[in-house]
Protein backbone atom coordinates (compact mmCIF):
# COMPACT_ATOMS: atom_id res chain seq x y z
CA UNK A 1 -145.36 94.69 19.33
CA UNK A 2 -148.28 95.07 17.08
CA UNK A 3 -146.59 93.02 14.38
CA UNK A 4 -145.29 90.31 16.84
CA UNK A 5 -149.03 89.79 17.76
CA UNK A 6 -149.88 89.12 14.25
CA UNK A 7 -151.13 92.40 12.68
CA UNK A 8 -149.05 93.34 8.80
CA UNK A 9 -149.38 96.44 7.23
CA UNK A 10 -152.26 96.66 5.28
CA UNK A 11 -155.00 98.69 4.29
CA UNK A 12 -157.66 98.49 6.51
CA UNK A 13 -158.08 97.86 10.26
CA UNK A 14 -155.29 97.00 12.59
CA UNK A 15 -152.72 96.69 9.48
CA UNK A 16 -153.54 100.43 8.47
CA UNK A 17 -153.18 101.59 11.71
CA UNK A 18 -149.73 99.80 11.98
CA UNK A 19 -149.03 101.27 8.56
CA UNK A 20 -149.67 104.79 9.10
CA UNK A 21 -147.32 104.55 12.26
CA UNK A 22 -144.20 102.98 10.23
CA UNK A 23 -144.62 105.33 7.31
CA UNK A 24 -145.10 108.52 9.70
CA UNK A 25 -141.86 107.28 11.61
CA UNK A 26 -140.00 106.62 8.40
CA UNK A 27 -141.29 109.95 6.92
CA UNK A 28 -139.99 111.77 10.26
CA UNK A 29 -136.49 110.14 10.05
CA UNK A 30 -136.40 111.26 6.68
CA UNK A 31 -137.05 114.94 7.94
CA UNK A 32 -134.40 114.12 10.08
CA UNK A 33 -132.17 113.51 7.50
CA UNK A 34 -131.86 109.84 7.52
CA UNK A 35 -132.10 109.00 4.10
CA UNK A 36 -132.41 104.75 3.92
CA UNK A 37 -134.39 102.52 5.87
CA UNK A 38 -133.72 102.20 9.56
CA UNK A 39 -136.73 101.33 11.80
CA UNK A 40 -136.01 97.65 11.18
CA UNK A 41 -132.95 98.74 13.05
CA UNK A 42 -134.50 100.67 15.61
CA UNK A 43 -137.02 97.97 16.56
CA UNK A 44 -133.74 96.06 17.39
CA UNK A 45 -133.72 98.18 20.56
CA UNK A 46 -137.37 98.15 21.04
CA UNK A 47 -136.82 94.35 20.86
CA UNK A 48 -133.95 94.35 23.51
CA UNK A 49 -135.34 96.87 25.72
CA UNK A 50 -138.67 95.04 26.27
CA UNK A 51 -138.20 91.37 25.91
CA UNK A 52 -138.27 90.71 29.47
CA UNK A 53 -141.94 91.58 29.84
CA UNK A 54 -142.28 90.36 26.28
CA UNK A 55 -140.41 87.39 25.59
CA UNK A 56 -141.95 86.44 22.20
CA UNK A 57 -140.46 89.70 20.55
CA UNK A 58 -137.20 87.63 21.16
CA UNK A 59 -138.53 84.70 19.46
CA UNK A 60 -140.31 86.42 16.82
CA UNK A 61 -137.40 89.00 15.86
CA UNK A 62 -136.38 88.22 12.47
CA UNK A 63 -139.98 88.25 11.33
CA UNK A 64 -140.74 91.78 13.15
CA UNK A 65 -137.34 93.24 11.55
CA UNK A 66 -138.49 91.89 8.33
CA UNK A 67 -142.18 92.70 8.31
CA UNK A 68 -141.25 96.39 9.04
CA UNK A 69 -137.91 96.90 6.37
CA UNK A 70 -140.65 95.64 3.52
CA UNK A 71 -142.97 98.38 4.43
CA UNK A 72 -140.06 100.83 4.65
CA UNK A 73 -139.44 99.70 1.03
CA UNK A 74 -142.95 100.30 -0.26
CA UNK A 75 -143.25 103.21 1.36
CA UNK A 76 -140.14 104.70 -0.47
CA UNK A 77 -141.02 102.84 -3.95
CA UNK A 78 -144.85 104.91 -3.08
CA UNK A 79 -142.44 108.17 -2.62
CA UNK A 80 -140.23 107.83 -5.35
CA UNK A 81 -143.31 107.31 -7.76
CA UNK A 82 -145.51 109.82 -6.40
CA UNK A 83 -142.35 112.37 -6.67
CA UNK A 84 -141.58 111.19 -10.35
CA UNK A 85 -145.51 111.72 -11.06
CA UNK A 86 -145.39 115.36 -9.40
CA UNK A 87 -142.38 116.12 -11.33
CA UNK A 88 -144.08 115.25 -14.49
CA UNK A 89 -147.03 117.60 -13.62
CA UNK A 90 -144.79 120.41 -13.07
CA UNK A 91 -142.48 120.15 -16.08
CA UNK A 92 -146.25 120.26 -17.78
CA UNK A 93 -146.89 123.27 -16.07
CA UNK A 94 -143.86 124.66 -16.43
CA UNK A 95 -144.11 123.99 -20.06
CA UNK A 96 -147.61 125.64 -20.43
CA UNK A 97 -146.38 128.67 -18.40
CA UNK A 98 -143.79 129.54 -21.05
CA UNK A 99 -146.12 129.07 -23.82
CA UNK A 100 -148.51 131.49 -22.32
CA UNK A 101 -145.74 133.92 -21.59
CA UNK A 102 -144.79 133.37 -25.24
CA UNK A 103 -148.06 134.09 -26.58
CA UNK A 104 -148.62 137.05 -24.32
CA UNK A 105 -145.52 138.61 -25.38
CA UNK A 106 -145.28 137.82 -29.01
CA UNK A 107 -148.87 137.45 -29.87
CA UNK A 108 -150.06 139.93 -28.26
CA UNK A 109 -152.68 138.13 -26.74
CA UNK A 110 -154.34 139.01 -23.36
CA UNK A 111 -154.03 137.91 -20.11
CA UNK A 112 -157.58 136.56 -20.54
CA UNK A 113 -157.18 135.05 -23.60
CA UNK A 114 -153.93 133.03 -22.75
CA UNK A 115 -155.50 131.93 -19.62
CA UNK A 116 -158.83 130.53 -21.79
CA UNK A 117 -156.07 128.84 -23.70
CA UNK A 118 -154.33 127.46 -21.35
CA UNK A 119 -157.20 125.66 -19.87
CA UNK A 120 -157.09 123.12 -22.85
């Protein structure tokens, strides 16, 4: 309803609001288990169920349904690049954590020491 009445995802105002709901109802589905877009699909139903009292969600359909699968899309290319990021940081980690057991073990060195090392 929001979107037929104008408001777009964005980051401030209205549009955030409206953002923050699609993203926390696509992030839910995916908890779910539903693993591709699907409130476009869903507001099909919102659509049919309440376009008596609100006849311009008829009219405006295609734009709604559209409007909401490009958010779904950013939102997963956001995911998919935050998760390749995070993965990143923890092969790093992962990386450093063998080298300090490495040095520990072989070198000798302390627990303190590694961990002084480590920071760099």
């Amino acid at each position: 309803m929001m979107v037929s009445d104008g408001v777009n995802p964005t980051n401030e105002g209205r549009g955030y609001v409206l953002r923050r709901l699609l993203r926390r109802a696509a992030r839910h589905g995916k908890l779910l288990g539903i693993n591709k877009q699907f409130l476009y699909e869903v507001a099909d139903t919102v659509i049919d169920c309440s376009k008596g009292a609100y006849p311009e969600l008829e009219e405006k359909r295609d734009y709604i349904r559209n409007v909401i699968k490009i958010e779904e899309e950013r939102f997963d290319a956001t995911i998919d690049n935050g998760l390749n990021v995070l993965n990143g940081y923890i092969e790093a980690a992962q990386k450093r954590a063998e080298k300090s057991l490495q040095a520990k073990k072989h070198l000798n060195f302390t627990t303190h020491m590694v961990s002084l090392l480590t920071l760099h």
